[in-house]
Protein backbone atom coordinates (compact mmCIF):
# COMPACT_ATOMS: atom_id res chain seq x y z
CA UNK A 1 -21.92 5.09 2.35
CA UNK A 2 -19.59 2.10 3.76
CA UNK A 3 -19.87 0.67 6.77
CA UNK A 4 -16.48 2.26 8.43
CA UNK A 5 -18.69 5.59 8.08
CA UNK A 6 -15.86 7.90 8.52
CA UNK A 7 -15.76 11.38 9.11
CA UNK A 8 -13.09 12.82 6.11
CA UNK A 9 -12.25 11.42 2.52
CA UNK A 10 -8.56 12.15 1.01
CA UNK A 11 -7.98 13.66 -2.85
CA UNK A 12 -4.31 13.05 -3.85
CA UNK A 13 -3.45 15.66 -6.31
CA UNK A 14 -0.02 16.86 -7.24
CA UNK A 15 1.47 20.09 -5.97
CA UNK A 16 1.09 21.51 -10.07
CA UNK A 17 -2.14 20.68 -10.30
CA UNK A 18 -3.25 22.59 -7.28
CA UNK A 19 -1.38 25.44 -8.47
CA UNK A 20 -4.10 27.07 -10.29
CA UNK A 21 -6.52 26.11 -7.57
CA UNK A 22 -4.82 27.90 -4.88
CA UNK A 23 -5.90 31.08 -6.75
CA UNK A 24 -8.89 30.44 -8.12
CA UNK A 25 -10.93 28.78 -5.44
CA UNK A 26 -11.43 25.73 -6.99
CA UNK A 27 -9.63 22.44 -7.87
CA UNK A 28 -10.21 20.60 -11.25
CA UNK A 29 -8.77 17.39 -9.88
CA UNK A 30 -6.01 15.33 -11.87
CA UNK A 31 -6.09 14.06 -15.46
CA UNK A 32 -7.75 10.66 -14.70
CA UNK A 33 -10.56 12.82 -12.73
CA UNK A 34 -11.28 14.80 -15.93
CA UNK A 35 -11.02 11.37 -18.05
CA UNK A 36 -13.68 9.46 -15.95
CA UNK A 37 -15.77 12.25 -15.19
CA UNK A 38 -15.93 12.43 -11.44
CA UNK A 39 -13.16 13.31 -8.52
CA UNK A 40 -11.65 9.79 -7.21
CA UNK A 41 -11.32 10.36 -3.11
CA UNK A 42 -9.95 7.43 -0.17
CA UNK A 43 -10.70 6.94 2.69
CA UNK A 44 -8.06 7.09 5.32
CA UNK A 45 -7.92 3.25 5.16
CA UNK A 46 -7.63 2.82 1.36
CA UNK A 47 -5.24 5.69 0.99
CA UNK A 48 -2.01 4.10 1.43
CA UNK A 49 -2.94 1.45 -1.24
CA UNK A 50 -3.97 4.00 -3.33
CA UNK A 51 -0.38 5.81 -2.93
CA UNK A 52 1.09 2.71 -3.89
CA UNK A 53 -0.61 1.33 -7.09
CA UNK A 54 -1.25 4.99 -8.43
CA UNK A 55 1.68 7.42 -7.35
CA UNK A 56 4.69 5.42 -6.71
CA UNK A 57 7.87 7.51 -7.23
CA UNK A 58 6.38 10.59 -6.96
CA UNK A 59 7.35 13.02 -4.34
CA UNK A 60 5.01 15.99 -5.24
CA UNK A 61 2.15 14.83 -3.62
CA UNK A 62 -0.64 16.75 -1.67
CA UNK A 63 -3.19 14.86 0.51
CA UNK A 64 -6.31 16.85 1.03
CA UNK A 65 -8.73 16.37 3.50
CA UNK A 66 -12.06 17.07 3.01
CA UNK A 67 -15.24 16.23 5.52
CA UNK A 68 -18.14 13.76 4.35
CA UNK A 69 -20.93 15.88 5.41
CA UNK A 70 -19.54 19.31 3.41
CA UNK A 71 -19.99 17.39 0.07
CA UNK A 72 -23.78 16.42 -0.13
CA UNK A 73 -25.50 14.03 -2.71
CA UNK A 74 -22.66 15.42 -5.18
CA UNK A 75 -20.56 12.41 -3.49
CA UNK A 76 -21.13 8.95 -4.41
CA UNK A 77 -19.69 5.50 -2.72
CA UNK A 78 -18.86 3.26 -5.85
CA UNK A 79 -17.82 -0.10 -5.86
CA UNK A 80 -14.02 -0.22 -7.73
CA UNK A 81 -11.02 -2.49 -6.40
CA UNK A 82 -11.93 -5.55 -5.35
CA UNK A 83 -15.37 -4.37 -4.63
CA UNK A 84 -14.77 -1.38 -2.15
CA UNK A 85 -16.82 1.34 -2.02
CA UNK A 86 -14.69 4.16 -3.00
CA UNK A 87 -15.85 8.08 -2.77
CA UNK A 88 -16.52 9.70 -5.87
CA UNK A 89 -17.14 13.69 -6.36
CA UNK A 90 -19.60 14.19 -9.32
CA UNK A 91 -20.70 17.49 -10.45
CA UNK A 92 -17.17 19.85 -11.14
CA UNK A 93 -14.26 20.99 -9.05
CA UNK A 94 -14.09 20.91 -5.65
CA UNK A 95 -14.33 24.12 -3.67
CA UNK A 96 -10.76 24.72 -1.77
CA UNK A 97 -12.55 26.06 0.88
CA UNK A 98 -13.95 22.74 2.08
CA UNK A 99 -10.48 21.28 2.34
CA UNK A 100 -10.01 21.21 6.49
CA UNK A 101 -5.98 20.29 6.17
CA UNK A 102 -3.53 19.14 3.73
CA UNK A 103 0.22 17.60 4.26
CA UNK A 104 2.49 16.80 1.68
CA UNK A 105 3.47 12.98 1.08
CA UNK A 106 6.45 11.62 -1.01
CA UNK A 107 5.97 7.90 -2.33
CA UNK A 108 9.06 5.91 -2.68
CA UNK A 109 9.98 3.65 -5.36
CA UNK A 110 8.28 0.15 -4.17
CA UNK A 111 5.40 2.25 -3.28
CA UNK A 112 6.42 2.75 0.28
CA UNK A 113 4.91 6.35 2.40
CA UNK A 114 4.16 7.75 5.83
CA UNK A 115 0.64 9.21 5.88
CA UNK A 116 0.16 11.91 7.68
CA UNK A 117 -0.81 11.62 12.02
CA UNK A 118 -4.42 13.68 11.26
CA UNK A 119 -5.52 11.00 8.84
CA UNK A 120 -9.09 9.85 10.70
């Protein structure tokens, strides 16, 4: 786990993709999730970076919440940009129940957001 040892990690999904999930119990995660074969989480401090290099001009963007200790040894801290650890969900979709809160976020065109006040 990193050193900041915080309490929630953040999935962005869009509002489509959740769709489905909202009925069925159970998100699959976004395209790239299905590509690489695990579900790519922030934390709160590498979320807004994240926004920006990955979902610039989008405004149909849900920020989930989900806490640490509800995920178990299917979550894995892997080194990707610039050597962060980043929070990776192996092992299929991620139960909607475990999501404490979500907010909706818009990204502007030069990758530009406000995060959401409950982001810990």
């Amino acid at each position: 786990m990193p050193i900041e040892n915080p309490p929630f990690i953040y999935k962005i999904a869009t509002i489509a993709s959740l769709a489905a999930a909202r009925h069925a119990g159970r998100y699959a995660g976004m395209p790239i999730d299905a590509s690489d074969g695990y579900m790519h989480f922030s934390t709160a401090t590498q979320l807004a970076e994240t926004l920006r290099l990955h979902f610039r001009g989008q405004a149909d963007l849900v920020i989930l919440a989900v806490r640490i200790a509800d995920l178990g040894e299917a979550l894995a801290w892997e080194p990707s940009r610039g050597g962060q650890l980043f929070p990776h969900l192996y092992g299929g979709p991620l139960d909607m129940g475990l999501v404490e809160w979500e907010a909706l976020v818009s990204v502007d065109a030069d990758g530009n957001c406000t995060l959401p006040e409950a982001l810990q």
